[in-house]
N, C-alpha and C. Protein backbone atom coordinates (compact mmCIF):
# COMPACT_ATOMS: atom_id res chain seq x y z
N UNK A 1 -22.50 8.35 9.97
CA UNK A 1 -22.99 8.32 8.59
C UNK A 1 -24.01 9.43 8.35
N UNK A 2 -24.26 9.81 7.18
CA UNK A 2 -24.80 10.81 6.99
C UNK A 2 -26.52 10.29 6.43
N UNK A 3 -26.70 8.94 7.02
CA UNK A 3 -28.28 8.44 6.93
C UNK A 3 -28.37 8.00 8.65
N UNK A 4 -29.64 7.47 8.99
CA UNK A 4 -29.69 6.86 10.04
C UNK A 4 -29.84 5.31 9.76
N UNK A 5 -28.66 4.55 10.64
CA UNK A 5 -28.33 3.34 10.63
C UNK A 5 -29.17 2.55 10.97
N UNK A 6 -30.13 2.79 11.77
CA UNK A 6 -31.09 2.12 12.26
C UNK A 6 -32.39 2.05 10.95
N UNK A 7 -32.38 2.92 9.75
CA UNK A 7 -32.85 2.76 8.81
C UNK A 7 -32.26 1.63 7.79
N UNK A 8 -31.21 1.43 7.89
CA UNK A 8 -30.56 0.76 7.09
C UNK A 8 -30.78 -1.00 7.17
N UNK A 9 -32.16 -1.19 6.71
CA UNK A 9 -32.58 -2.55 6.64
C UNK A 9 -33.09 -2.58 5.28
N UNK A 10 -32.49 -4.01 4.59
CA UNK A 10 -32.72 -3.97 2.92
C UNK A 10 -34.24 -4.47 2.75
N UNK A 11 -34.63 -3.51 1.87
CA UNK A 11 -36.27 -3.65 1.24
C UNK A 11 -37.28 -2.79 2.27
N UNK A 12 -36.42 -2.21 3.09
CA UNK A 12 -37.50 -0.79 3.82
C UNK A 12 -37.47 -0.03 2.89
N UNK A 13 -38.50 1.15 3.23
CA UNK A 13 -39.29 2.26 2.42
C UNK A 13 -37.71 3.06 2.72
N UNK A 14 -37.01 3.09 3.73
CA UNK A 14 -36.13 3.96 4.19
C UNK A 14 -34.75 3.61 3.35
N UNK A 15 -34.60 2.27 3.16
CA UNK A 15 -33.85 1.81 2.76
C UNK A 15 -33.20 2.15 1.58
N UNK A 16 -34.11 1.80 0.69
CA UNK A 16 -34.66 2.09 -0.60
C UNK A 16 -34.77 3.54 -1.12
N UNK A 17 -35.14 4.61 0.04
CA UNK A 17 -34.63 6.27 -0.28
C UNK A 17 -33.09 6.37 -0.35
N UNK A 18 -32.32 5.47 1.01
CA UNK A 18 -31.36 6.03 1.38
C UNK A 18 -30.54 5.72 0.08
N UNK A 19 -30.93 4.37 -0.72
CA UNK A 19 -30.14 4.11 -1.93
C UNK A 19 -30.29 4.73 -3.49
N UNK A 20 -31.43 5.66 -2.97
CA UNK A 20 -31.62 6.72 -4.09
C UNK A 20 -30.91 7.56 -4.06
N UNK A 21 -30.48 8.24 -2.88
CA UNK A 21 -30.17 9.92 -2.59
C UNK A 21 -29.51 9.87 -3.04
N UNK A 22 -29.42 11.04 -4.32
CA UNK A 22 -28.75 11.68 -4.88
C UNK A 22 -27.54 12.05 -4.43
N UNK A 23 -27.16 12.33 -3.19
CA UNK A 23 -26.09 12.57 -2.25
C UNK A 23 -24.62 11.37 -1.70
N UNK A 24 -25.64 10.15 -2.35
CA UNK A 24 -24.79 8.89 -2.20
C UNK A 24 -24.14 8.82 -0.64
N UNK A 25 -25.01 8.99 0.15
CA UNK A 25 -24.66 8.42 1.58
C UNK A 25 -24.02 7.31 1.59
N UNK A 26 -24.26 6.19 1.15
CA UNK A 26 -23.46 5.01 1.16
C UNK A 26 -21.87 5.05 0.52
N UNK A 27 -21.98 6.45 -0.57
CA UNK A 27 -20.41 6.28 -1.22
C UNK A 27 -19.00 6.39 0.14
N UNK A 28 -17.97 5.59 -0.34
CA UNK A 28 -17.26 5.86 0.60
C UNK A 28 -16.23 6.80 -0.39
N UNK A 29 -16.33 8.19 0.00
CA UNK A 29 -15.92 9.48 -0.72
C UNK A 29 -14.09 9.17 -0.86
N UNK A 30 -13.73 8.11 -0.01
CA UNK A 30 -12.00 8.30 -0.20
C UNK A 30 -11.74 7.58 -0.75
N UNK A 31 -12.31 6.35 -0.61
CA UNK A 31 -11.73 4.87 -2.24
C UNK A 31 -12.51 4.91 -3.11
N UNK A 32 -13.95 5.48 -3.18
CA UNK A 32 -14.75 5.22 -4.06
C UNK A 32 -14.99 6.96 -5.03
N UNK A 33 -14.56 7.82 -4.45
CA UNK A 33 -15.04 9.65 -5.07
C UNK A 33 -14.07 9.36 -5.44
N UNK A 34 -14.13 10.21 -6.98
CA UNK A 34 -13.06 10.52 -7.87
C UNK A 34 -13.36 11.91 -8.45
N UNK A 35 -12.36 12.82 -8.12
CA UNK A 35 -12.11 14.60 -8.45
C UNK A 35 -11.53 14.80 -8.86
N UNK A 36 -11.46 16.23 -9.40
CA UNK A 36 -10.16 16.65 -10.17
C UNK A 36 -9.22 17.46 -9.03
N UNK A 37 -7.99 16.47 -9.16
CA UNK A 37 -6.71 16.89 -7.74
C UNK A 37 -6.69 18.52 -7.90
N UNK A 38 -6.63 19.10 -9.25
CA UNK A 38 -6.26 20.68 -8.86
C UNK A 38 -4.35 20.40 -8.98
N UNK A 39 -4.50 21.61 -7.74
CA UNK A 39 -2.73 21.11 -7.38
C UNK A 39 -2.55 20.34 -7.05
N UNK A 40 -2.67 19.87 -6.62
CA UNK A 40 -2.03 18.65 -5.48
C UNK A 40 -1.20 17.65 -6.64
N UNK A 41 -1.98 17.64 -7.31
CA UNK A 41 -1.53 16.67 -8.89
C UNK A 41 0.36 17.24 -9.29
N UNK A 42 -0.08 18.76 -8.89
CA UNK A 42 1.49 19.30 -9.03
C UNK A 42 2.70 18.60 -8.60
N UNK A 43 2.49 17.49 -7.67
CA UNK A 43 3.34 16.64 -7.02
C UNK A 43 4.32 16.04 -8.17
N UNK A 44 2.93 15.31 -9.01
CA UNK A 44 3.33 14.10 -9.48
C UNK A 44 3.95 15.10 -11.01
N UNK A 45 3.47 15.66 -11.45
CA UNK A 45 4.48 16.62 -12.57
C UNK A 45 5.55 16.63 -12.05
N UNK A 46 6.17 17.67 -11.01
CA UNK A 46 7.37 17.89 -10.75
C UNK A 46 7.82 16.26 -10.48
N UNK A 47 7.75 15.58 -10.04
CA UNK A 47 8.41 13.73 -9.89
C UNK A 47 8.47 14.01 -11.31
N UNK A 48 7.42 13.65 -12.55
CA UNK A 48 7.88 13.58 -14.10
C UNK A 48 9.17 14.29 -14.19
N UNK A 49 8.91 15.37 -13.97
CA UNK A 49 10.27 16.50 -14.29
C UNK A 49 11.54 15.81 -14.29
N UNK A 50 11.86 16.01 -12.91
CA UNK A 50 12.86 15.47 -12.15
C UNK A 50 13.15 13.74 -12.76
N UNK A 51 12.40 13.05 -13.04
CA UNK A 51 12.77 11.34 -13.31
C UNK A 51 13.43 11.78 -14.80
N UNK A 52 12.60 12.54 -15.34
CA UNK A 52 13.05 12.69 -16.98
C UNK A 52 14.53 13.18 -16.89
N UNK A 53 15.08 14.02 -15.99
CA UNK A 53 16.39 14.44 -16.44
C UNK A 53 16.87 15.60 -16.64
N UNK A 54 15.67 16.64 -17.47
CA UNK A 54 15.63 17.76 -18.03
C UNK A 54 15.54 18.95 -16.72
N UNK A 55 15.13 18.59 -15.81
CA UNK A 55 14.91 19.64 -14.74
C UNK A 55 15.50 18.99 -13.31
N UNK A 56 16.06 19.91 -12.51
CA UNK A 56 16.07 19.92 -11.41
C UNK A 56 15.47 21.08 -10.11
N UNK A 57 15.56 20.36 -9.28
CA UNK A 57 14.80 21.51 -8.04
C UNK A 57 15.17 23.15 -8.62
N UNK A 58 16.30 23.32 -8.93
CA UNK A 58 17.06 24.58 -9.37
C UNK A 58 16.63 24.92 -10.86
N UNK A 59 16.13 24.27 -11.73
CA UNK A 59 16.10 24.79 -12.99
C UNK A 59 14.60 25.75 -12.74
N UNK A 60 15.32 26.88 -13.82
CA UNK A 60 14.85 28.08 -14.14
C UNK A 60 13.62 28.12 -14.95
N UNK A 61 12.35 29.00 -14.13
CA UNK A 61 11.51 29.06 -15.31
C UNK A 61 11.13 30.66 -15.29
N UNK A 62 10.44 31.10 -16.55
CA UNK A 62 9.88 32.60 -16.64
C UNK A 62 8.16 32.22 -16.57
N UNK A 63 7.65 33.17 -15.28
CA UNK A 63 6.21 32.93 -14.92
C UNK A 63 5.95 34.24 -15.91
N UNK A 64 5.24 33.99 -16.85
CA UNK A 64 4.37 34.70 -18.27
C UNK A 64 3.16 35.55 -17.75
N UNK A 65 2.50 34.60 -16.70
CA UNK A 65 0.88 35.15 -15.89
C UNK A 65 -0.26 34.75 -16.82
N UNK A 66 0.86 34.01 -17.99
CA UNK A 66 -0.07 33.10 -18.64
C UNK A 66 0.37 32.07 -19.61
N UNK A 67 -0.28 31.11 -20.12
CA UNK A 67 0.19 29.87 -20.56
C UNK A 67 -0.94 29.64 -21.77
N UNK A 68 -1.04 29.33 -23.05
CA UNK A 68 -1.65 29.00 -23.73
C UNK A 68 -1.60 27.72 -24.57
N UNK A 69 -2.28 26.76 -24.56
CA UNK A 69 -2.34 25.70 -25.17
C UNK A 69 -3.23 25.12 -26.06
N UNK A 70 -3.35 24.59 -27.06
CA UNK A 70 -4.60 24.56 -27.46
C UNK A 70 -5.57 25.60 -28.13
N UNK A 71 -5.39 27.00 -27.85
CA UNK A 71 -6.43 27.80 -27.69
C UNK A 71 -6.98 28.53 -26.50
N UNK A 72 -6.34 27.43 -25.63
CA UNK A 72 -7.52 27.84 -24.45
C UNK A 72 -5.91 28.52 -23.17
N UNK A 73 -6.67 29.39 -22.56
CA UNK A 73 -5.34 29.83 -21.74
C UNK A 73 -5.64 29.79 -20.19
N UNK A 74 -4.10 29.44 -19.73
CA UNK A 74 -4.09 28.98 -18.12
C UNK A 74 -3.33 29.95 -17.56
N UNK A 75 -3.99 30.64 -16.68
CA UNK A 75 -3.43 31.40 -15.53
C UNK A 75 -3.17 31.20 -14.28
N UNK A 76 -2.35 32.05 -13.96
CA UNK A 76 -2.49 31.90 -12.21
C UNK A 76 -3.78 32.18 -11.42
N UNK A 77 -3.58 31.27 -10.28
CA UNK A 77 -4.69 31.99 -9.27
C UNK A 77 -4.75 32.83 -8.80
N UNK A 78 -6.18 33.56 -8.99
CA UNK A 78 -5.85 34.81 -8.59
C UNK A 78 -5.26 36.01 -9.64
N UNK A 79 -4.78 35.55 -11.00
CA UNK A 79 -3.78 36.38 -11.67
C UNK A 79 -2.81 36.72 -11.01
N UNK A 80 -1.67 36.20 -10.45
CA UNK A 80 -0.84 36.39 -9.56
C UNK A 80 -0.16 36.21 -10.56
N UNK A 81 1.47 36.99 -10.54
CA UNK A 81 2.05 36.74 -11.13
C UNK A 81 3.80 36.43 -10.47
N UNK A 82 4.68 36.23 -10.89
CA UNK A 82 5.59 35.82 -9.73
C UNK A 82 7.21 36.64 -11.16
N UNK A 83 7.41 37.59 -11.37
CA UNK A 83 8.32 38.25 -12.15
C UNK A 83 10.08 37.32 -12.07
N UNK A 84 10.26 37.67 -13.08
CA UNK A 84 11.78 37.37 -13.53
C UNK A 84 12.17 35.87 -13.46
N UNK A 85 12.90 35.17 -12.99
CA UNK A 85 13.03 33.73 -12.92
C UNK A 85 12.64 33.25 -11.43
N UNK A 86 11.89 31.90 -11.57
CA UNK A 86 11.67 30.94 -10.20
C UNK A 86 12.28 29.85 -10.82
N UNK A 87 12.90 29.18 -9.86
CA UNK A 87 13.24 27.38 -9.68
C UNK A 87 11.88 26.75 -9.66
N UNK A 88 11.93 25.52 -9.85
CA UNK A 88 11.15 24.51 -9.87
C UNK A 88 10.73 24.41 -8.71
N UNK A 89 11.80 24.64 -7.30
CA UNK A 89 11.51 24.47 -6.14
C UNK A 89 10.13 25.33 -5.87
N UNK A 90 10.32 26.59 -5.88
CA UNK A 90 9.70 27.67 -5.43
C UNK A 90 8.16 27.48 -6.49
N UNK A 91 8.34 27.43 -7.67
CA UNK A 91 7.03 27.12 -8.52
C UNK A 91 6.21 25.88 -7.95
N UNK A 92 6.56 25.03 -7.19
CA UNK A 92 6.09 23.59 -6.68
C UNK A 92 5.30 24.42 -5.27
N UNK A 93 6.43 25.05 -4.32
CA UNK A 93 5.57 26.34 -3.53
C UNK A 93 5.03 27.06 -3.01
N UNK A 94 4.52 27.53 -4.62
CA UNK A 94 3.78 28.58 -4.82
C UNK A 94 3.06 28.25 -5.60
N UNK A 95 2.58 26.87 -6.01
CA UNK A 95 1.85 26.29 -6.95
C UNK A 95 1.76 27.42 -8.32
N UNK A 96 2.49 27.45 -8.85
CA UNK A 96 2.81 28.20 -10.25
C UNK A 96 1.94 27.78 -11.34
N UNK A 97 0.82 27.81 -11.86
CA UNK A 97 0.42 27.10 -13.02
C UNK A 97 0.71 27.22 -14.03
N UNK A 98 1.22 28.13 -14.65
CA UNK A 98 1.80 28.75 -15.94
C UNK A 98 3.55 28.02 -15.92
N UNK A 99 4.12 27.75 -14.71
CA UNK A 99 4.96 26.97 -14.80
C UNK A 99 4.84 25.66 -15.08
N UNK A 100 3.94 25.01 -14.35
CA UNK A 100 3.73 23.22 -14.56
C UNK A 100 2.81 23.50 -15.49
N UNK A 101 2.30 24.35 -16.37
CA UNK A 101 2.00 24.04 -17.86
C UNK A 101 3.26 24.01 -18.93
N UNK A 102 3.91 24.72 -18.69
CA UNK A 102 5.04 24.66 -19.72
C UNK A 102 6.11 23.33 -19.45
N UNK A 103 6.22 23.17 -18.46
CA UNK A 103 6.68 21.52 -17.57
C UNK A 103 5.62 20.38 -18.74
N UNK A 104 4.46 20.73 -18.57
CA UNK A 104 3.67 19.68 -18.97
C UNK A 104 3.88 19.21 -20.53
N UNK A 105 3.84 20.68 -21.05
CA UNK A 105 3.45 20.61 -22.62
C UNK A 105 5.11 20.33 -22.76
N UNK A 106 6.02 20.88 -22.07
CA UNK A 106 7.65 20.51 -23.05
C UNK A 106 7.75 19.04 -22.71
N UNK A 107 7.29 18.34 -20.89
CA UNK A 107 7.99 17.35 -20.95
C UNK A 107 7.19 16.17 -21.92
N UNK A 108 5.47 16.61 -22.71
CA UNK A 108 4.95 15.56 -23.12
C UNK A 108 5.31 15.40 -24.66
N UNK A 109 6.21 16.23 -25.05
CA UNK A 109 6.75 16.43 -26.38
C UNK A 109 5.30 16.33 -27.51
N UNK A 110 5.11 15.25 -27.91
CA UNK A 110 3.82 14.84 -29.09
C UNK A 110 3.02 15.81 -28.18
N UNK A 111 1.59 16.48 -28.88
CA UNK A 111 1.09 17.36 -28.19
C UNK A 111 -0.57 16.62 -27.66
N UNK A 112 -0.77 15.68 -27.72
CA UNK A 112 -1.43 15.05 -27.62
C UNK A 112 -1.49 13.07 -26.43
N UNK A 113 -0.47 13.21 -26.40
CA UNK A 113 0.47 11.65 -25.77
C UNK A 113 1.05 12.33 -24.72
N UNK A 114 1.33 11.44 -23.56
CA UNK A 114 2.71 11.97 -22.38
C UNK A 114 3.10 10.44 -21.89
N UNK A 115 3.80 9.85 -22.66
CA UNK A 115 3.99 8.67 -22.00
C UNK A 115 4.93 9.33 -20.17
N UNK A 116 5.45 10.07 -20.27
CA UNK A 116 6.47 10.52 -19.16
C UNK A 116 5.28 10.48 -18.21
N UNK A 117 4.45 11.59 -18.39
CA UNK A 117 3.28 12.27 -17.13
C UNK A 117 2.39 10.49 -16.99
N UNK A 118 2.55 10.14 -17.79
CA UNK A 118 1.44 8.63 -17.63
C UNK A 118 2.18 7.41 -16.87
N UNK A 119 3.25 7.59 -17.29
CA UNK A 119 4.24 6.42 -16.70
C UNK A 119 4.86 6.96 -14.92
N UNK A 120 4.51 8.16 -14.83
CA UNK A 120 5.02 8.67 -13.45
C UNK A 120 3.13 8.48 -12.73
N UNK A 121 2.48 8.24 -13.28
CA UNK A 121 0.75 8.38 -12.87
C UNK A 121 1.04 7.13 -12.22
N UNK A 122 1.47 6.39 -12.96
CA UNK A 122 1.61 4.48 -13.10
C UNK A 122 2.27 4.14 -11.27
N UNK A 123 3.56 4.94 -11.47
CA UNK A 123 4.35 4.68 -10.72
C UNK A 123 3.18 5.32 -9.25
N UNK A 124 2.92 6.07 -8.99
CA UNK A 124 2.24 6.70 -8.05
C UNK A 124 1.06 5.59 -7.63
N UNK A 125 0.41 4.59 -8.39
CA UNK A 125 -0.63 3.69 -8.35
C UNK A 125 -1.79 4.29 -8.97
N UNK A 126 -1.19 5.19 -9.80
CA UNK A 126 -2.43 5.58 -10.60
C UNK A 126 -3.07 3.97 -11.60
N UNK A 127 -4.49 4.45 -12.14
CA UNK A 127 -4.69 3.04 -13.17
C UNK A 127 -4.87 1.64 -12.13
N UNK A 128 -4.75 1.70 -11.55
CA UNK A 128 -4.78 0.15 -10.26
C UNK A 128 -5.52 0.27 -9.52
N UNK A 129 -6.39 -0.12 -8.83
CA UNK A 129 -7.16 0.17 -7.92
C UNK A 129 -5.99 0.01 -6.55
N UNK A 130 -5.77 0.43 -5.44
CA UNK A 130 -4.77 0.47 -3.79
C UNK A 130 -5.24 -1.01 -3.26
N UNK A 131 -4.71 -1.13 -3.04
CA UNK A 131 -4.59 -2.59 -2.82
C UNK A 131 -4.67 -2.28 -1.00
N UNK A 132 -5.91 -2.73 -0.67
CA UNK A 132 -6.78 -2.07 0.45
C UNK A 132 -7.60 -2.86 0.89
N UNK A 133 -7.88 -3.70 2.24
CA UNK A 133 -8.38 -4.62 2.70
C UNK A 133 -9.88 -4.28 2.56
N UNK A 134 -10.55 -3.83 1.08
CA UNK A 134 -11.91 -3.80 1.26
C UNK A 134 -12.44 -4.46 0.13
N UNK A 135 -13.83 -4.79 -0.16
CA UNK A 135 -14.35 -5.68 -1.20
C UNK A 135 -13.83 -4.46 -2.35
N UNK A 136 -13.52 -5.50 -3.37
CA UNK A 136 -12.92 -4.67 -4.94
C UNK A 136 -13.99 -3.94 -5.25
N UNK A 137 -15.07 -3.75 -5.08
CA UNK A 137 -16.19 -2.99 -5.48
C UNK A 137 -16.31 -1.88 -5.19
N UNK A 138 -15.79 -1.51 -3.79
CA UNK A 138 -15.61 -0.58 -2.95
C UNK A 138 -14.14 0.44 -3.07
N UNK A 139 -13.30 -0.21 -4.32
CA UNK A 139 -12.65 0.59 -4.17
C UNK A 139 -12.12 1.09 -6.27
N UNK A 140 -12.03 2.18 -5.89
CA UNK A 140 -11.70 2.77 -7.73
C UNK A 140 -10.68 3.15 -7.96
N UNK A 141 -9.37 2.54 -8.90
CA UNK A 141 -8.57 3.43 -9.57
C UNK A 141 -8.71 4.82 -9.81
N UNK A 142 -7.56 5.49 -10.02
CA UNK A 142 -7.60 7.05 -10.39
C UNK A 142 -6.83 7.16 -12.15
N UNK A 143 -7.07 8.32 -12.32
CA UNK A 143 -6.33 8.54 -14.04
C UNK A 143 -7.14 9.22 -14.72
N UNK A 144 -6.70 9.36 -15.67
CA UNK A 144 -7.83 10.49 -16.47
C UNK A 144 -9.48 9.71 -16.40
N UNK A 145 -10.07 10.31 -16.92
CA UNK A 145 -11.82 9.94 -16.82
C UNK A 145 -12.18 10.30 -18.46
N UNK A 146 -12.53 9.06 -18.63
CA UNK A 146 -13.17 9.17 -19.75
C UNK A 146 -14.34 9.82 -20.17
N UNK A 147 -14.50 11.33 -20.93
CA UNK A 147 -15.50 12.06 -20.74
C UNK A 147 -17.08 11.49 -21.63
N UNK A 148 -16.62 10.47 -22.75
CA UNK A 148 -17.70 9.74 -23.55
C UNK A 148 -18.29 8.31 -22.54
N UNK A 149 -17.77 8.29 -21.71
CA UNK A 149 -18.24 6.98 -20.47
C UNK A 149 -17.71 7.35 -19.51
N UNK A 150 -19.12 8.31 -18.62
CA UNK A 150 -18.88 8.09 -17.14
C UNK A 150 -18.35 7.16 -16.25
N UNK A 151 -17.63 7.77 -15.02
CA UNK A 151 -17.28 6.00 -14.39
C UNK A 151 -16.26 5.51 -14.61
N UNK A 152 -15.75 5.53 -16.00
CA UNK A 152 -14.90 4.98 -16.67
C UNK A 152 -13.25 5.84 -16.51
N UNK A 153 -11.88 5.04 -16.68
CA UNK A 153 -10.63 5.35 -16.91
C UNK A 153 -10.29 5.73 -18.42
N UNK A 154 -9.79 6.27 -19.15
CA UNK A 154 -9.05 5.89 -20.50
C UNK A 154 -7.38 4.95 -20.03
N UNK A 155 -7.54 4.91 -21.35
CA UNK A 155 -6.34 4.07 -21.11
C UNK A 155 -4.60 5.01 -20.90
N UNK A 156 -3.64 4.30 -20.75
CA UNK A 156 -2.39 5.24 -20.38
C UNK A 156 -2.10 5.77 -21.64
N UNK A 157 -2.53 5.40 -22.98
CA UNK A 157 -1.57 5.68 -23.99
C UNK A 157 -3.09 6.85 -24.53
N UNK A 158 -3.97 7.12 -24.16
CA UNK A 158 -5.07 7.75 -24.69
C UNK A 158 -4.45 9.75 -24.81
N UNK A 159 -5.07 9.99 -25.43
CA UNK A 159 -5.21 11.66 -26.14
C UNK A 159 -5.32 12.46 -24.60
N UNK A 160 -4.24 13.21 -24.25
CA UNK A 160 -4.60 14.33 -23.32
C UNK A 160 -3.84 15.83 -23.43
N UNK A 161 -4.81 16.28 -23.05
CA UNK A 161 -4.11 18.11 -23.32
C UNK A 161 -2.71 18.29 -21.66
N UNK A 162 -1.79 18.28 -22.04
CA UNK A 162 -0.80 18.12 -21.40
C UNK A 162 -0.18 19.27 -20.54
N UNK A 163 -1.03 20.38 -20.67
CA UNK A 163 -0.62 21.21 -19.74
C UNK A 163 -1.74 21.28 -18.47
N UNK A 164 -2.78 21.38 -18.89
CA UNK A 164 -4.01 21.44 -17.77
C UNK A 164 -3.85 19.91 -17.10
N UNK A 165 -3.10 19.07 -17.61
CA UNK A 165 -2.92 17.87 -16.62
C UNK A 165 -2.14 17.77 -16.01
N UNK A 166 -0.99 18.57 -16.54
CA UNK A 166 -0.10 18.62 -15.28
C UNK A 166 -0.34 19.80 -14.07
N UNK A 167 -1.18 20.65 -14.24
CA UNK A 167 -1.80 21.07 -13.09
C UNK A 167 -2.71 20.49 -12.55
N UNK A 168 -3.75 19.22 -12.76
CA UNK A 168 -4.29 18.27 -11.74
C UNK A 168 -5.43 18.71 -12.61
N UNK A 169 -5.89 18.90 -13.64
CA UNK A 169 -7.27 19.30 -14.48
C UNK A 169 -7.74 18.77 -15.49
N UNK A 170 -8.00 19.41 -16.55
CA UNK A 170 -8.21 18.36 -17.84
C UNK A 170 -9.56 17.21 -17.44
N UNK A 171 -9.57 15.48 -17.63
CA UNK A 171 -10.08 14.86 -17.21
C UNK A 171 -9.47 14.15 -15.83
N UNK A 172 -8.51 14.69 -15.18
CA UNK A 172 -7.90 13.81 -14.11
C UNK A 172 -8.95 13.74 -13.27
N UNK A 173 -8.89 12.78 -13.00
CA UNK A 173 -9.94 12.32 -11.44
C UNK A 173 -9.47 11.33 -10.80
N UNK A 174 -9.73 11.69 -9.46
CA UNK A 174 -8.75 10.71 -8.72
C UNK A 174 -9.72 10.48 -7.25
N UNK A 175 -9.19 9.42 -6.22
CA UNK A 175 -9.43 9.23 -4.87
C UNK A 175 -8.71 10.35 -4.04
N UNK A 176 -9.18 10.75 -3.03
CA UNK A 176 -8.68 11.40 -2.01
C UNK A 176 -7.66 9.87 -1.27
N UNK A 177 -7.95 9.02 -1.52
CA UNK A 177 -7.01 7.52 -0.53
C UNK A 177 -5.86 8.10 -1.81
N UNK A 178 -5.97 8.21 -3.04
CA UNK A 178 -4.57 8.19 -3.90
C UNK A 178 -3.76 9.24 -3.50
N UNK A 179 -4.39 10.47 -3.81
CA UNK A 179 -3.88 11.90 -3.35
C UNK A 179 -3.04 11.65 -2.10
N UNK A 180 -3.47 10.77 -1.15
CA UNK A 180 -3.05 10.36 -0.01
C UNK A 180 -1.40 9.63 -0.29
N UNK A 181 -1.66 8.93 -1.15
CA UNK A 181 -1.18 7.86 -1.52
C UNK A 181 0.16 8.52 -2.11
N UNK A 182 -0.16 9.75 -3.09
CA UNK A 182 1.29 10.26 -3.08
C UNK A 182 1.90 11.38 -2.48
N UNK A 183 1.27 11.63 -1.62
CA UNK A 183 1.98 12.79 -0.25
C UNK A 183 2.57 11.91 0.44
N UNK A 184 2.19 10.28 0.52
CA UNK A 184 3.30 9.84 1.60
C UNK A 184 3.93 9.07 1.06
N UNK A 185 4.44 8.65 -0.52
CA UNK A 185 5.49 8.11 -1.04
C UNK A 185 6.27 9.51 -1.65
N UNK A 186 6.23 10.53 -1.90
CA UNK A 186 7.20 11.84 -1.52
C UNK A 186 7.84 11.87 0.31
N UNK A 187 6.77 11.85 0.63
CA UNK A 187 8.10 11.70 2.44
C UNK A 187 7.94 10.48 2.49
N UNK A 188 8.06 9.53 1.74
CA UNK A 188 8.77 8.65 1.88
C UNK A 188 9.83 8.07 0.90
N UNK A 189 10.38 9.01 0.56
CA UNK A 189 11.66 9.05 -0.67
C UNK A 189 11.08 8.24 -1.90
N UNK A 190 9.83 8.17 -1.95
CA UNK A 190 9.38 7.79 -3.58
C UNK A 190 8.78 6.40 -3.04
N UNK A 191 9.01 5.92 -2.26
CA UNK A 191 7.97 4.43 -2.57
C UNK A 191 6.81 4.66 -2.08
N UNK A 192 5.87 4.05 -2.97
CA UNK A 192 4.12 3.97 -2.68
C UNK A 192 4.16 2.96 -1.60
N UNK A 193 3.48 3.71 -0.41
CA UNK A 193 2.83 2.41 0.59
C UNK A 193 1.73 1.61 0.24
N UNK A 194 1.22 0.66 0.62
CA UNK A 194 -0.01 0.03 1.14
C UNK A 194 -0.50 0.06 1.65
N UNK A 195 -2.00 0.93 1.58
CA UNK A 195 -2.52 1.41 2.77
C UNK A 195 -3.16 0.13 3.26
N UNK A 196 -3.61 0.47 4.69
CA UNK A 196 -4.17 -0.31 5.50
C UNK A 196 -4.86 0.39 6.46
């Protein structure tokens, strides 16, 4: 642990710091931290893709080197750019962002709603807390983050900018146990385990 255990008696002077620090020694950073996935989130887009119908591993996209939504514009990392046509395969990758933005914004149609990207969140155990042999207190759902209440989820049907979420950004915040959670229901042909 990143306090000393031998401090850890309730109503010491030590005690009582360790439950201040700003640093949250006591948080347990994998059921209880919630971040923004980044890529990794790229997973669960391409699953949307693919469940919807409209895309396969093989369908064709044009990398732009940029993506605009909203106003606001998404590039590659790095400004990298990747010329002429990539598959879905190769954009997944090479983590493409300008690809799983245009993935995002076509597959959420309304520009504001994604029941698709929300209902594939669902399926992953997004919104639920993992059903995890520890006190419920100790452990947090993932899903967007409500930016007017810290702490807090929005709901599945709530307002999101649909391209920066399907690159893992926007308000997504999640557990590193979830992130977990869907790297091994992909090798495992789509079903979510139970961790233990």
């Amino acid at each position: 642990p990143t306090f000393n255990p031998n401090a850890a008696v309730r109503g010491t002077k030590a005690w009582l710091r360790t439950l201040r620090d700003p640093n949250g020694p006591l948080l347990n950073r994998v059921t209880q931290g919630r971040y923004p996935p980044g890529s990794t989130f790229k997973t669960v887009t391409a699953a949307a893709a693919l469940a919807s119908g409209r895309w396969t591993p093989d369908s064709t996209f044009v990398d732009t080197g940029a993506f605009t939504e909203y106003g606001q514009v998404i590039r590659n990392d790095n400004g990298e750019r990747f010329p002429g046509h990539v598959t879905l395969s190769f954009a997944l990758t090479k983590s493409i962002n300008t690809v799983f933005a245009q993935i995002g914004s076509q597959l959420c149609g309304a520009k504001d709603r994604c029941p698709a990207l929300q209902n594939q969140m669902q399926a992953f155990g997004m919104y639920r807390k993992p059903q995890l042999d520890l006190p419920s207190d100790q452990v947090v759902a993932s899903g967007l983050g409500d930016p007017k209440r810290p702490g807090h989820l929005l709901s599945t049907d709530a307002q999101l900018d649909p391209a920066r979420t399907a690159i893992g950004q926007y308000t997504l915040l999640v557990t590193p146990l979830q992130m977990a959670l869907v790297a091994a229901a992909i090798a495992n042909g789509g079903t979510v385990m139970r961790p233990s």
